[in-house]
Protein backbone atom coordinates (compact mmCIF):
# COMPACT_ATOMS: atom_id res chain seq x y z
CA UNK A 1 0.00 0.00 0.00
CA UNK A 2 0.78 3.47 -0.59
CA UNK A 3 0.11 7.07 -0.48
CA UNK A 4 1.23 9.65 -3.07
CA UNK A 5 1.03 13.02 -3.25
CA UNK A 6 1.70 15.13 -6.74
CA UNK A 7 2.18 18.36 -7.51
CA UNK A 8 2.64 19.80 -10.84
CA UNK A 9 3.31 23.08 -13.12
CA UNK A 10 4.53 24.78 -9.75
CA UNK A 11 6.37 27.89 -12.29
CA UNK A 12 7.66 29.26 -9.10
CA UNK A 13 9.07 32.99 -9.90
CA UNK A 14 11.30 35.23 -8.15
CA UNK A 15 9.32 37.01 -4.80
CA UNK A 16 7.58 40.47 -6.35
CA UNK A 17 6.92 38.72 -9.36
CA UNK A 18 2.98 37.51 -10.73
CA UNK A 19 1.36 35.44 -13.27
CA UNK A 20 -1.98 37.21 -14.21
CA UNK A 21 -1.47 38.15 -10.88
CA UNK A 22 -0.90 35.20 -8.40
CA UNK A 23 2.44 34.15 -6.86
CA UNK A 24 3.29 31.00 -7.78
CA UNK A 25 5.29 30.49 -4.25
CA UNK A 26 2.72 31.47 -2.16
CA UNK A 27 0.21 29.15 -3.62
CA UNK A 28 3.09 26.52 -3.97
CA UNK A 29 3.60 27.38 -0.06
CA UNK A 30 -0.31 27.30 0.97
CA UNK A 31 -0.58 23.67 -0.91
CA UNK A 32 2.35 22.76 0.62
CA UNK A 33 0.95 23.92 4.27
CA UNK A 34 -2.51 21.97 3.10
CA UNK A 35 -1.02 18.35 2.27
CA UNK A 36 1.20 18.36 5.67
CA UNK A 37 -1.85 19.03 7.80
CA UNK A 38 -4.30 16.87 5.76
CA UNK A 39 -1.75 13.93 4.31
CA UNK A 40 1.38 13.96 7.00
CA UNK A 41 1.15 10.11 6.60
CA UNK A 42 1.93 10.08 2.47
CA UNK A 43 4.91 8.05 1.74
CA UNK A 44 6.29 10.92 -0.67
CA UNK A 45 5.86 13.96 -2.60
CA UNK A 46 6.62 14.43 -6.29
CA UNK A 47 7.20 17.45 -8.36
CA UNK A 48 6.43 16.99 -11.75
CA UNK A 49 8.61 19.36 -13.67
CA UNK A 50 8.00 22.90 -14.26
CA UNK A 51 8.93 23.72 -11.21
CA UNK A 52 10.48 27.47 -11.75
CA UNK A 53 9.10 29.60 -14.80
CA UNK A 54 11.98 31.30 -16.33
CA UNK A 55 14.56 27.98 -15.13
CA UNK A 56 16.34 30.73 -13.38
CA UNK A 57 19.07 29.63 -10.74
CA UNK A 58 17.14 32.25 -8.16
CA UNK A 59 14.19 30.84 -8.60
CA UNK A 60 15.58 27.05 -7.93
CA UNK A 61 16.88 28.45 -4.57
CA UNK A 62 13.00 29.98 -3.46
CA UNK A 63 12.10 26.39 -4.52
CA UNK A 64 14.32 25.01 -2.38
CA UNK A 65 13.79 27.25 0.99
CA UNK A 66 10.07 26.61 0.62
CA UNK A 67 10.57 22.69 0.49
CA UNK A 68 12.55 22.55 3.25
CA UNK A 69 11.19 21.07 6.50
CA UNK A 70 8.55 18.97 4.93
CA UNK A 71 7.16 15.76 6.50
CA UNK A 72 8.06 13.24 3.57
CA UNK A 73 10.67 12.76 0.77
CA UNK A 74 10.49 14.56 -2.52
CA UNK A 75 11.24 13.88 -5.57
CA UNK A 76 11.80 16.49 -8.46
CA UNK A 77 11.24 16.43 -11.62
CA UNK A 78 11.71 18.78 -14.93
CA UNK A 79 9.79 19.95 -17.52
CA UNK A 80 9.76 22.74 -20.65
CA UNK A 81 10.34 25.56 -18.59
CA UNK A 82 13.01 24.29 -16.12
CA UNK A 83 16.78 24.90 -17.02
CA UNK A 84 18.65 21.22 -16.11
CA UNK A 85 21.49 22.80 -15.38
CA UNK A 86 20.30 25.40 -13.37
CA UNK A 87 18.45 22.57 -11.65
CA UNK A 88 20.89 20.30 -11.08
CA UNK A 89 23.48 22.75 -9.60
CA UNK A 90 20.62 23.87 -6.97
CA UNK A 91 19.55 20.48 -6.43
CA UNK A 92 23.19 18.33 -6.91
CA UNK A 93 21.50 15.32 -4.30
CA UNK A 94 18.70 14.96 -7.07
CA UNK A 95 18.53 11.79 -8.22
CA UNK A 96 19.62 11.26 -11.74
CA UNK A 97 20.38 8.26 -14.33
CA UNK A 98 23.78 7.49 -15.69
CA UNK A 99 23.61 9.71 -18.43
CA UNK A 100 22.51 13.25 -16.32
CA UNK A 101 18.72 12.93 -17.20
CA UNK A 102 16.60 13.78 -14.24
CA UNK A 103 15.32 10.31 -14.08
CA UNK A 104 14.92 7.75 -11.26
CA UNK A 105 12.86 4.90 -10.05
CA UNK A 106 11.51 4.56 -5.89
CA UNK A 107 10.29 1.53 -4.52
CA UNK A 108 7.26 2.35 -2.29
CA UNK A 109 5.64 0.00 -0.79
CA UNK A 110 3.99 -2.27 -2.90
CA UNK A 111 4.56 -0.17 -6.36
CA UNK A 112 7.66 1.43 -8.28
CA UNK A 113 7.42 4.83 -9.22
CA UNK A 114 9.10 5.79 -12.55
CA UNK A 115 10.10 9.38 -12.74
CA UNK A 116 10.86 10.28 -16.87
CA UNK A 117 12.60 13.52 -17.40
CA UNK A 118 10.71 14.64 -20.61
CA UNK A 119 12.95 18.20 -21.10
CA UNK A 120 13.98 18.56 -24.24
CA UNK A 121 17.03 21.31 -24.30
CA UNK A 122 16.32 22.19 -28.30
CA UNK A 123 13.08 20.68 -29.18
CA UNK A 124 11.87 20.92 -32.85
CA UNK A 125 8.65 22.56 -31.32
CA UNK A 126 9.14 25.02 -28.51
CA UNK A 127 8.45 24.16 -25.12
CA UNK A 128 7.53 20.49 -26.60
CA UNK A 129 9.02 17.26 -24.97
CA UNK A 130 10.90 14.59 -25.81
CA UNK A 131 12.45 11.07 -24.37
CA UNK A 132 15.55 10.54 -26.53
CA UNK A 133 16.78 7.02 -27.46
CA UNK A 134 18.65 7.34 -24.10
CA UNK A 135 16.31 8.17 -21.93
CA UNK A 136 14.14 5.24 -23.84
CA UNK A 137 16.82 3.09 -23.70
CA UNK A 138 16.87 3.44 -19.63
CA UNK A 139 12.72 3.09 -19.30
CA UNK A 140 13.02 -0.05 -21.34
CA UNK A 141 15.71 -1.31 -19.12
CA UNK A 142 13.63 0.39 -15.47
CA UNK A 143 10.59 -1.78 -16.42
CA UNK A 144 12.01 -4.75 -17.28
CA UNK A 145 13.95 -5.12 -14.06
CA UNK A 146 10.91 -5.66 -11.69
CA UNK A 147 7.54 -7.17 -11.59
CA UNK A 148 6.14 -5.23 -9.60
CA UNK A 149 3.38 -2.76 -10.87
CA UNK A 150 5.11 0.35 -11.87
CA UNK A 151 3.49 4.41 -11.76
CA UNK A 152 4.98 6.22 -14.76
CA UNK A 153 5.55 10.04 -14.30
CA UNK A 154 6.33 12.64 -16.98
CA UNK A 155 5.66 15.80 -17.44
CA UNK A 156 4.44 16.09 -20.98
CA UNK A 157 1.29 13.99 -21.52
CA UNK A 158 1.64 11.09 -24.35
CA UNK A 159 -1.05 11.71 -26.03
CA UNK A 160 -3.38 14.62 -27.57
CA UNK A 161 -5.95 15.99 -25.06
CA UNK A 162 -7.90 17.86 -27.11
CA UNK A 163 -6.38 21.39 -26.11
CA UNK A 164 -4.91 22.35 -29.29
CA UNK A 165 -2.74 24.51 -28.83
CA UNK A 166 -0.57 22.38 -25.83
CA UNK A 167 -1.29 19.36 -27.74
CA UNK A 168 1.22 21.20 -30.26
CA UNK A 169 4.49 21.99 -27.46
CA UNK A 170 3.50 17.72 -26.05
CA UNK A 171 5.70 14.87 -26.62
CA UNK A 172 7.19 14.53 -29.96
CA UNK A 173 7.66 10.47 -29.61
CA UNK A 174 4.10 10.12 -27.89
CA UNK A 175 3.54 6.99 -29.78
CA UNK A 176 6.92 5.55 -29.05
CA UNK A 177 6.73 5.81 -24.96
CA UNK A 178 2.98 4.10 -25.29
CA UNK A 179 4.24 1.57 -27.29
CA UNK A 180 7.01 0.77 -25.30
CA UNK A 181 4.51 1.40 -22.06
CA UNK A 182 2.57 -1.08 -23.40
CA UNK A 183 4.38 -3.89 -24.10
CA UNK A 184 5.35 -3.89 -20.60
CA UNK A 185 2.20 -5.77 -18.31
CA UNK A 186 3.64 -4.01 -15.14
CA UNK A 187 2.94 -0.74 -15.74
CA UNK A 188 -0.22 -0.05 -13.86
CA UNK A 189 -1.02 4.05 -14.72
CA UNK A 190 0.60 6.79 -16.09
CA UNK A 191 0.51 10.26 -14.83
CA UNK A 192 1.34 13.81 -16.03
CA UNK A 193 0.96 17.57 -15.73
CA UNK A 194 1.80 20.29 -18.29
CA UNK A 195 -1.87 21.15 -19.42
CA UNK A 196 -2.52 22.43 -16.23
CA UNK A 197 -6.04 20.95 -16.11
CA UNK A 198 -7.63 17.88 -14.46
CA UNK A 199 -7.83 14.82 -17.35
CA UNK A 200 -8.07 11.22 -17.08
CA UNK A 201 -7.72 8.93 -20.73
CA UNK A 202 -7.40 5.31 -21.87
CA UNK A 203 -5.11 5.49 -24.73
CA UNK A 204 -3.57 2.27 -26.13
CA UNK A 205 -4.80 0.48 -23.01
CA UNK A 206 -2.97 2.24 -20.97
CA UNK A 207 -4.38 4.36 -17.79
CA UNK A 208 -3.14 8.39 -17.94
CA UNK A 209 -4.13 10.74 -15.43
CA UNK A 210 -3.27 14.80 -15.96
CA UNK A 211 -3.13 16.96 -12.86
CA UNK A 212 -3.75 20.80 -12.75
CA UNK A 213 -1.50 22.84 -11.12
CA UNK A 214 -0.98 24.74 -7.73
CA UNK A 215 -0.99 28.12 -9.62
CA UNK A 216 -2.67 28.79 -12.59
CA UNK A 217 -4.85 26.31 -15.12
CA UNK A 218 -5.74 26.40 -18.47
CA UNK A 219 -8.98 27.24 -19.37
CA UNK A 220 -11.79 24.95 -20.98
CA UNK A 221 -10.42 26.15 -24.26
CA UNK A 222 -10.69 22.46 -26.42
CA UNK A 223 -9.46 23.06 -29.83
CA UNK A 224 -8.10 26.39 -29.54
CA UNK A 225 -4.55 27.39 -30.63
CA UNK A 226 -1.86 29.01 -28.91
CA UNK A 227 -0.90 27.91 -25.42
CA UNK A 228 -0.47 30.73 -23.13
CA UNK A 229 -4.06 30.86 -21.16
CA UNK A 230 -4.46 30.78 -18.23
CA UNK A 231 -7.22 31.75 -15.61
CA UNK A 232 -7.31 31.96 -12.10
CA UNK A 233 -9.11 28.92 -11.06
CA UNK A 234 -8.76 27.03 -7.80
CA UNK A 235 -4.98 25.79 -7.35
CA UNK A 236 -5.24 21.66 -6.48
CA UNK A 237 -2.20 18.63 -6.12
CA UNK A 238 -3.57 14.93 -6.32
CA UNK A 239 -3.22 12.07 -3.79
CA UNK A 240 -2.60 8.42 -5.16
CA UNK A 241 -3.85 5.30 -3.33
CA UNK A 242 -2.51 1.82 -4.50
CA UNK A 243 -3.27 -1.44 -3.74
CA UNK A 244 -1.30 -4.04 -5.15
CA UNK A 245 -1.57 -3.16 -8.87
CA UNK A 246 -4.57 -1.11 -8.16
CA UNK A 247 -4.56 2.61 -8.27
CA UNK A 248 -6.86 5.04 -6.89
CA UNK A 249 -6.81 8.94 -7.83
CA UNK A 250 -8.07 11.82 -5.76
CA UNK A 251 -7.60 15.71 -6.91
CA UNK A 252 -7.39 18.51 -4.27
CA UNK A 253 -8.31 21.83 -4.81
CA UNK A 254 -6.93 23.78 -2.00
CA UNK A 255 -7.75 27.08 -2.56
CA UNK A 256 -11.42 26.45 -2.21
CA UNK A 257 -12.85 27.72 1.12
CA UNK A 258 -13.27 24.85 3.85
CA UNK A 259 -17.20 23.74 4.22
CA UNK A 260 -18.09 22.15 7.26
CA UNK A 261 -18.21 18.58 7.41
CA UNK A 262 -21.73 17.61 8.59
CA UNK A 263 -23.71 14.41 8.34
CA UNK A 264 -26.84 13.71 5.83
């Protein structure tokens, strides 16, 4: 059994600065605040990528005072608008595969959770993703050497969602990672952020779940182009349940006002 809690698209930006007026590290700290004093007994925390905005090295150390003190382990993870250097020179005890990819696997409890590092440094398609043969080459290798049912996490989402405009910055080799998801009978659901709105799918057979984000989401825009909305709507992080090989999703929208809890 375990407990996971997720966070994703945090685009934490230097103190002073907004985005369409909220600070992403004060809503990064009140979600933060909200999972220790709801979920203190989760097994771990991860980060799905995007964690800064700009990938600045500044921004990587406000990230890093306001994850300090925590009650569980975190993992981090990168996306389109981190910098991996930058990240990897304020985090240097990040875990990492042999090759420098922000990529690792955690045993917890009765599941593995596969972490995929989906920045691409020059994509194609700006601000799109990519797993190069690499980075491939060391999934194949993750899920092959365990039997246990295995929670893939990535930041771009492998396949189209019907926004548009993200669909056209997602990942370039979409079809490749579900192919090579689904040869594999261990892997038991998939998970992702970068649309910054609440999905769940069945693609190829495989379970994907898209969280929003603790800042900003995107708007019920499906089939519009261009990428850069955003509206003010609750900020929320998503606790995983497993069982064996089954998985249970919650979403948590934070910001909402408390009700109180009464019987009917």
């Amino acid at each position: 059994m375990a407990k996971i809690l997720v966070m994703t698209d945090l685009h934490l930006t230097l103190e002073g600065e907004t985005i369409i007026g909220l600070d992403p590290g004060a809503r990064l700290a009140e979600g933060l605040a909200h999972a220790a004093r709801m979920h203190p007994d989760a097994d771990r925390l991860i980060l799905m990528g995007d964690l800064t905005h700009h990938g600045r090295g500044a921004e990587y150390a406000r990230l890093k005072s306001l994850l300090s003190a925590l009650p569980w382990p975190v993992t981090l993870m990168i996306g389109n608008h981190d910098n991996r250097a930058a990240f990897r020179a304020a985090f240097p005890g990040a875990a990492t595969d042999e090759n420098g990819f922000v990529q690792s696997v955690i045993d917890a409890g009765d599941v593995r959770l596969v972490c995929l590092d989906t920045h691409e440094l020059r994509p194609s398609v700006q601000h799109a993703g990519r797993l190069c043969p690499q980075r491939m080459d060391w999934l194949t290798r993750t899920l092959a050497a365990d039997t246990r049912p295995c929670l893939v996490f990535l930041h771009h989402p492998p396949f189209a969602t019907g926004f548009t405009g993200m669909d056209g910055i997602g990942l370039l080799n979409a079809a490749e990672l579900r192919a090579t998801l689904a040869a594999h009978a261990n892997v038991a659901h998939v998970f992702a952020g970068h649309i910054h709105r609440t999905i769940t799918a069945s693609v190829d057979g495989l379970p994907v779940t898209v969280f929003k984000s603790p800042c900003h989401q995107m708007p019920m825009l499906l089939g519009a182009p261009g990428f850069g909305h955003s509206v003010a709507e609750p900020g929320a992080y998503g606790i995983i349940l497993t069982v064996g090989a089954d998985v249970v999703v919650h979403f948590e929208d934070f910001t909402l006002p408390a009700g109180e809890v009464g019987q009917h």
